[in-house]
Structure formats: C-alpha cells, structure tokens
N, C-alpha and C. Protein backbone atom coordinates (compact mmCIF):
# COMPACT_ATOMS: atom_id res chain seq x y z
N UNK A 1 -8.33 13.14 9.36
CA UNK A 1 -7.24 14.07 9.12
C UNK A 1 -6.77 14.02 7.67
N UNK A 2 -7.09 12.65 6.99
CA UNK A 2 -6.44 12.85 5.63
C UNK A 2 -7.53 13.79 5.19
N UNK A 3 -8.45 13.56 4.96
CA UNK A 3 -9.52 14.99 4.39
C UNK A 3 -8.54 15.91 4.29
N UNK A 4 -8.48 16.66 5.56
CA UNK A 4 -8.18 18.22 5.89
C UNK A 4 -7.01 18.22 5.13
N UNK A 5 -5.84 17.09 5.60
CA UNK A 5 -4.59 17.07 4.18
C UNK A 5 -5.06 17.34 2.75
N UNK A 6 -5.55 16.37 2.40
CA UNK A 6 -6.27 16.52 0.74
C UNK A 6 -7.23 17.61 0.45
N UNK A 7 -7.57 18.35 1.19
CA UNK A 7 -8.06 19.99 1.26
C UNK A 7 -7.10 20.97 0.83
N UNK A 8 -6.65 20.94 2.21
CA UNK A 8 -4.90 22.16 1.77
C UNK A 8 -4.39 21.59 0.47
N UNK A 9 -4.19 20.27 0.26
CA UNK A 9 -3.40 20.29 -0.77
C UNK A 9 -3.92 20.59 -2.24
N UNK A 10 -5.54 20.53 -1.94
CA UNK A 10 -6.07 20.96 -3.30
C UNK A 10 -6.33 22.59 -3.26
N UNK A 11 -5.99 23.12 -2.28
CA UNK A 11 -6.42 24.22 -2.25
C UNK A 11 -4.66 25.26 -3.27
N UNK A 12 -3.60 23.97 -3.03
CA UNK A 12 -2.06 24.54 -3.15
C UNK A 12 -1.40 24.96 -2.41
N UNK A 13 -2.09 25.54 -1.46
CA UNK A 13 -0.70 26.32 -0.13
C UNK A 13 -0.22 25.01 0.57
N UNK A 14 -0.33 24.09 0.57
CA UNK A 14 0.21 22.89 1.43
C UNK A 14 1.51 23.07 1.64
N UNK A 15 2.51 22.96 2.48
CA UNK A 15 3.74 23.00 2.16
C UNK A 15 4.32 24.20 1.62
N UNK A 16 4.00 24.96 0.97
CA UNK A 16 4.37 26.33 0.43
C UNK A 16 5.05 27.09 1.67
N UNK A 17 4.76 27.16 2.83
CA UNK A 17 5.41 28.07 3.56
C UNK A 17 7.07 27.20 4.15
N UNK A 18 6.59 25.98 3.78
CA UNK A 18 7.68 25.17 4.51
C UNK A 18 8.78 24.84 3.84
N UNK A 19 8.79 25.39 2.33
CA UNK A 19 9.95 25.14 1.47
C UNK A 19 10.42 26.31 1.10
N UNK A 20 9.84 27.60 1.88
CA UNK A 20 10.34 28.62 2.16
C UNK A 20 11.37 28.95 3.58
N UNK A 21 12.70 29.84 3.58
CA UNK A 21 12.92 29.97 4.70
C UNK A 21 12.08 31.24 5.36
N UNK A 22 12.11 31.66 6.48
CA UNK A 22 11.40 32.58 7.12
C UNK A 22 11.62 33.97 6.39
N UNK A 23 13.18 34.55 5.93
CA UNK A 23 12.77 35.72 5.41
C UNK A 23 12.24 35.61 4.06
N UNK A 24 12.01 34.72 3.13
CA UNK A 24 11.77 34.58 1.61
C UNK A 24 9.75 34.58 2.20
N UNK A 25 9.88 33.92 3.03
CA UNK A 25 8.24 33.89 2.96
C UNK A 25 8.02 35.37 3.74
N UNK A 26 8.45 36.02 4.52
CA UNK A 26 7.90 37.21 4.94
C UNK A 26 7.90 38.43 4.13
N UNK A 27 9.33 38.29 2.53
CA UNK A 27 9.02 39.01 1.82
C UNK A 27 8.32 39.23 0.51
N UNK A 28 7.57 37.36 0.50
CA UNK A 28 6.76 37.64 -0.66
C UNK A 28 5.09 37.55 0.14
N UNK A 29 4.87 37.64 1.18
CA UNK A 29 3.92 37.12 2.47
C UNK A 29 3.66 36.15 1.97
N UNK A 30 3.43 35.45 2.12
CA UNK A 30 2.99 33.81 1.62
C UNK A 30 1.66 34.16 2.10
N UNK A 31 0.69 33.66 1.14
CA UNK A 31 -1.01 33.88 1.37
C UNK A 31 -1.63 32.69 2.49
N UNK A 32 -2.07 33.36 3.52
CA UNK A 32 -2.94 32.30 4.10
C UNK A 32 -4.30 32.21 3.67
N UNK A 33 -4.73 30.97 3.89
CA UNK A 33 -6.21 31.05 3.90
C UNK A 33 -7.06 32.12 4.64
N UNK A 34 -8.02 32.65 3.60
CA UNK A 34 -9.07 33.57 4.96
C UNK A 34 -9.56 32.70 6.22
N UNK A 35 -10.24 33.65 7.28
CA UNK A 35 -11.40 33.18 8.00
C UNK A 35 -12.13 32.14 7.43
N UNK A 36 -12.65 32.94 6.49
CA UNK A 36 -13.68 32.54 5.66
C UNK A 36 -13.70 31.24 5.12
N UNK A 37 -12.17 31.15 4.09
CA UNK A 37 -11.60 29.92 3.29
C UNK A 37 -12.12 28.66 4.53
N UNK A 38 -11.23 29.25 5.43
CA UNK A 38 -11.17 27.88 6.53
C UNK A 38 -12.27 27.99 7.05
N UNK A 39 -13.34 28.12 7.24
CA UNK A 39 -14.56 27.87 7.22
C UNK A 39 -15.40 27.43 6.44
N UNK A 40 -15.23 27.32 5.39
CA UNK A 40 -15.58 26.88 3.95
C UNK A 40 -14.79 25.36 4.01
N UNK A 41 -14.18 25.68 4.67
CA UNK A 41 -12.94 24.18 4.17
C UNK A 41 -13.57 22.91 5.48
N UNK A 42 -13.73 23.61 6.51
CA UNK A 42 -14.24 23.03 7.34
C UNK A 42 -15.46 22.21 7.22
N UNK A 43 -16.45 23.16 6.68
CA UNK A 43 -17.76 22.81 6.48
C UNK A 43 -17.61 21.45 5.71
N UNK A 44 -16.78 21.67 4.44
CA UNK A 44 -16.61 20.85 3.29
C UNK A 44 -16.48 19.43 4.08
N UNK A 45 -15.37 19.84 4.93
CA UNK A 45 -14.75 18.47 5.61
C UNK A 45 -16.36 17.47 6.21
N UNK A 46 -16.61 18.39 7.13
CA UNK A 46 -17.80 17.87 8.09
C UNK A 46 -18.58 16.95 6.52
N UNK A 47 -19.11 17.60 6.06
CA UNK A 47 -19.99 17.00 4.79
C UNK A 47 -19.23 16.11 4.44
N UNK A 48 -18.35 15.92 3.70
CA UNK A 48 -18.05 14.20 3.41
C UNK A 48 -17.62 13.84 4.65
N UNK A 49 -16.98 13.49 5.68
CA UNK A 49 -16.70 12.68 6.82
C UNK A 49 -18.37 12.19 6.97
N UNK A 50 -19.23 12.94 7.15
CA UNK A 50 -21.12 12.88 7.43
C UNK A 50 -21.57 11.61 6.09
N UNK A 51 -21.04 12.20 5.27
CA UNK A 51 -21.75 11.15 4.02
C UNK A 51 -21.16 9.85 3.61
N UNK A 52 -19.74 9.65 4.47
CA UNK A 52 -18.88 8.90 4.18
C UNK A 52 -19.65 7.79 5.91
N UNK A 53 -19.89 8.19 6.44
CA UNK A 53 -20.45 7.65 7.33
C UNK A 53 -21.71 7.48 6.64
N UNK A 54 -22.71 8.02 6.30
CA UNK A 54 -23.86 7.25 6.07
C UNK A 54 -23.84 6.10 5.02
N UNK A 55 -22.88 6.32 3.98
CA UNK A 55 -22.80 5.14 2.91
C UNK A 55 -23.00 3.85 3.69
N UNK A 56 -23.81 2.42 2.76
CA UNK A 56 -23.89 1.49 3.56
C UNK A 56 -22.14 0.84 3.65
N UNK A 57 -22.53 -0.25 4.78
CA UNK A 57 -20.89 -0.57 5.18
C UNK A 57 -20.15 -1.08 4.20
N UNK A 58 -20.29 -1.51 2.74
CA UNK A 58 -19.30 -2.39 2.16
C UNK A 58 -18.50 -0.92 1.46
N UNK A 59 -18.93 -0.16 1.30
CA UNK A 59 -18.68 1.23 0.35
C UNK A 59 -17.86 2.21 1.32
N UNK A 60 -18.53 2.04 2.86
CA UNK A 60 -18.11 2.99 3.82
C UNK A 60 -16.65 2.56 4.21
N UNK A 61 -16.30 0.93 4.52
CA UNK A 61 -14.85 0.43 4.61
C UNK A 61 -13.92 0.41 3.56
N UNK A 62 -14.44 0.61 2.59
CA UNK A 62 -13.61 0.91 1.16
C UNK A 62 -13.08 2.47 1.78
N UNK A 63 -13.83 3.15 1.86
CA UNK A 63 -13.31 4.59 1.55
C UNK A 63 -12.58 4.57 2.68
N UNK A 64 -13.07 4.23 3.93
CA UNK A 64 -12.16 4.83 5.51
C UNK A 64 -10.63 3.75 5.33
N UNK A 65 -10.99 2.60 4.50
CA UNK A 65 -9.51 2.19 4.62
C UNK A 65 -8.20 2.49 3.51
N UNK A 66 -9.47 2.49 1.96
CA UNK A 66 -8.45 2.84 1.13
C UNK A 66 -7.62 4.94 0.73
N UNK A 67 -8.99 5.02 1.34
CA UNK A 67 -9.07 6.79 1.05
C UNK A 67 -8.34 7.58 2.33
N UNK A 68 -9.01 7.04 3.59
CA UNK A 68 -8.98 8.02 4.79
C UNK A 68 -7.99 7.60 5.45
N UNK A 69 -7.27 6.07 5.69
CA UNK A 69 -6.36 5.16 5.98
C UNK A 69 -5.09 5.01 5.14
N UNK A 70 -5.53 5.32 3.80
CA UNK A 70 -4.17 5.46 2.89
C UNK A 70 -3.70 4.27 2.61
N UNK A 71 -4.64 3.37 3.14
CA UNK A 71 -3.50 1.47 2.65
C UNK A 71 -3.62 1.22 1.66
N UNK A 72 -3.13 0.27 1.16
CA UNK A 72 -2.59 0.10 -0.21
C UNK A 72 -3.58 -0.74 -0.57
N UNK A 73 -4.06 -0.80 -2.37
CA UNK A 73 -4.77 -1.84 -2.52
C UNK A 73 -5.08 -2.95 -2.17
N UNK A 74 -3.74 -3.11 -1.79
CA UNK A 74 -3.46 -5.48 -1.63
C UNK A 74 -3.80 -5.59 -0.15
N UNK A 75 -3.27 -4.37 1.02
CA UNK A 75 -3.63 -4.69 2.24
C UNK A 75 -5.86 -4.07 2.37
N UNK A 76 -6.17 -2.96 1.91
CA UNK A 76 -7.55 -3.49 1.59
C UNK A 76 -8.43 -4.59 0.73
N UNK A 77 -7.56 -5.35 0.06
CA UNK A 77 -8.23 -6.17 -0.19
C UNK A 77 -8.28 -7.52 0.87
N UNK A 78 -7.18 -7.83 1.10
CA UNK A 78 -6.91 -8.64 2.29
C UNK A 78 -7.15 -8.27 3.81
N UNK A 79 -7.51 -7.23 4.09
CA UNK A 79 -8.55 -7.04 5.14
C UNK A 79 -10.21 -7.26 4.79
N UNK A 80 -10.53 -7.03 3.64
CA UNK A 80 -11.51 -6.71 3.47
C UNK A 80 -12.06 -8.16 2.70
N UNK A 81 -11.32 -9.14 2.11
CA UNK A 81 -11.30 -10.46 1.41
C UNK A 81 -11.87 -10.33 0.17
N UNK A 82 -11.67 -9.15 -0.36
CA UNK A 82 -12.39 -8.38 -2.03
C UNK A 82 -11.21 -9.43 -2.82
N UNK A 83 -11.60 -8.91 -3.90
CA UNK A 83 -11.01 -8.47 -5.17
C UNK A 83 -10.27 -7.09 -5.34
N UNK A 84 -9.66 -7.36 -6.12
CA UNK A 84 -9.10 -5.71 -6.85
C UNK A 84 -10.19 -5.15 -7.96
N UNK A 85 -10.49 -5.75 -8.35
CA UNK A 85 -12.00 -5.52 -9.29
C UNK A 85 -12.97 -5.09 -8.30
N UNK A 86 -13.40 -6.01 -7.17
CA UNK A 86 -14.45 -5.13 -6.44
C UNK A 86 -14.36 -4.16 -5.61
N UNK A 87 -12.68 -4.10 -5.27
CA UNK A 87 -12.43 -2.70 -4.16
C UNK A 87 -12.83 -1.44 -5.26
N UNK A 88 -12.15 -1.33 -6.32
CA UNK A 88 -12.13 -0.70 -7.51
C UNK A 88 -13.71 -0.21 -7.68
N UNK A 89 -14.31 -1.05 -7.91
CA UNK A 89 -15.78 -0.96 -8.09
C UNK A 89 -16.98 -0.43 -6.85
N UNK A 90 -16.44 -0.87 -5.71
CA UNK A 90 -17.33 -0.30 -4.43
C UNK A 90 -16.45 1.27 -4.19
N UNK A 91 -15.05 1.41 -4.64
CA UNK A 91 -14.70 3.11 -4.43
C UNK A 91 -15.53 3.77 -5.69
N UNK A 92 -15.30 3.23 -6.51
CA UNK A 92 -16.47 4.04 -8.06
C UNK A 92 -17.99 4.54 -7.02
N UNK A 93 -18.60 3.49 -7.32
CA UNK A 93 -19.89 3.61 -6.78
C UNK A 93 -19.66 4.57 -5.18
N UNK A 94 -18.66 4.56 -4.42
CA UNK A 94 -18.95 5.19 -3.09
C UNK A 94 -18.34 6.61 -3.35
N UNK A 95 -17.42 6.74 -4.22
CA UNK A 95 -17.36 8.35 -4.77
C UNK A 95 -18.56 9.01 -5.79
N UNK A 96 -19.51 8.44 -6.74
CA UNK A 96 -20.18 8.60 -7.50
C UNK A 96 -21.41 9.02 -6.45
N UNK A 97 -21.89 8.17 -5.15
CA UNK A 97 -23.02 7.96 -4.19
C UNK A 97 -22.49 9.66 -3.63
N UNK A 98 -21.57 9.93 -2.91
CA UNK A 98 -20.61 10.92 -2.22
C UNK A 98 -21.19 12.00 -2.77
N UNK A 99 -20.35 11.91 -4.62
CA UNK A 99 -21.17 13.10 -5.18
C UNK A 99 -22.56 13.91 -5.78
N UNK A 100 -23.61 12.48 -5.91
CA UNK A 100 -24.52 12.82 -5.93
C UNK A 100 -24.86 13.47 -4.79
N UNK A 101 -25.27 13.15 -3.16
CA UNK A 101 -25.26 13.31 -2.41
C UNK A 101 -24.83 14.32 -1.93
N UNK A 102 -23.51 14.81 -2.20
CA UNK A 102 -22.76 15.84 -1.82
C UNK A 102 -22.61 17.16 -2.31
N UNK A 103 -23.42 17.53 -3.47
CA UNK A 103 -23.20 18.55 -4.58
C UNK A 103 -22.36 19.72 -4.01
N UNK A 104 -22.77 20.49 -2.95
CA UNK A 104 -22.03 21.52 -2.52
C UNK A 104 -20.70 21.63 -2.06
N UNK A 105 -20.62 20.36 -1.04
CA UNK A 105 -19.52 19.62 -1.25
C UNK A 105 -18.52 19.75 -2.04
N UNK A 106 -18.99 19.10 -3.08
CA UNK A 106 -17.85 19.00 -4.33
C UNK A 106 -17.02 20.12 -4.93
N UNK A 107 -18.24 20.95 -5.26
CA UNK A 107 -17.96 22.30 -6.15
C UNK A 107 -16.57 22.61 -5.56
C-alpha cells in the first residue's frame, strides 16, 4: 500500500481534494486520474512489488522494511543487525538493481 501512496503522491493529486471543501472542489473540478492513468499506475505498482520480490533477500528486507514498512533507520538496522552504512548501501544497490531491471517502470 505504501507504493500506491508514493504513486498518488508523485503523481500530486494526493490530498488535493481533501484540503478542499466540497463546493471549492466542485467549482474548480478537481482533476481525477483517467481510466487510463490508473491503469498505468497500477501496472507500475505490480512491476516493482514483482521486482522487489525477486531481489535476493538481504536487498529485498531492506526495501519491504525500510521503504514499504516505513521504519526508521535504527529500528531496520536492529531488526536486521546491519549497520547504517550497510542498510544505506544494500537500499543503493536494491534501488539501482530495481532500476536497471525496471526501465518502464521508472519512466
């Protein structure tokens, strides 16, 4: 679910309708995503959740705990018995792996 968060929010409408009251957003329409968008957005999702799973496991628990989990450095490192240097270093390498991997993805 954080994906799909960090989607909308790169997309900008995140929240936009919600710091509107109902008549301010019905008279400027507040833009939804197309069909389309959210199908596009979807796909995107499936593809990294897919590649984030195939990474091997030291790279794959970096990302699902620090990225997809949201915990804080100090509690992934202490689950994980790293360093801050090597959490640092296995998210480099598992976003760098992601985007090779991922090209369409990314764009």
């Amino acid at each position: 679910h954080k994906i799909v968060d960090l989607i909308r929010q790169r997309s900008g409408l995140d929240g936009l309708a919600e710091d509107l009251d109902g008549e301010a957003c019905q008279a400027i329409q507040c833009p939804q995503p197309s069909p389309d968008k959210l199908a596009e957005q979807r796909q995107t999702l499936r593809q990294v959740l897919q590649g984030i799973a195939k990474l091997p496991q030291g790279l794959r628990d970096v990302m699902e705990l620090r990225v997809l989990q949201e915990q804080s450095t100090a509690q992934v490192c202490q689950a994980l018995a790293i360093t801050e240097n090597n959490l640092f270093q296995r998210l480099f390498k598992a976003r760098r792996t992601l985007a090779l991997n991922l090209p369409m993805a990314m764009a």
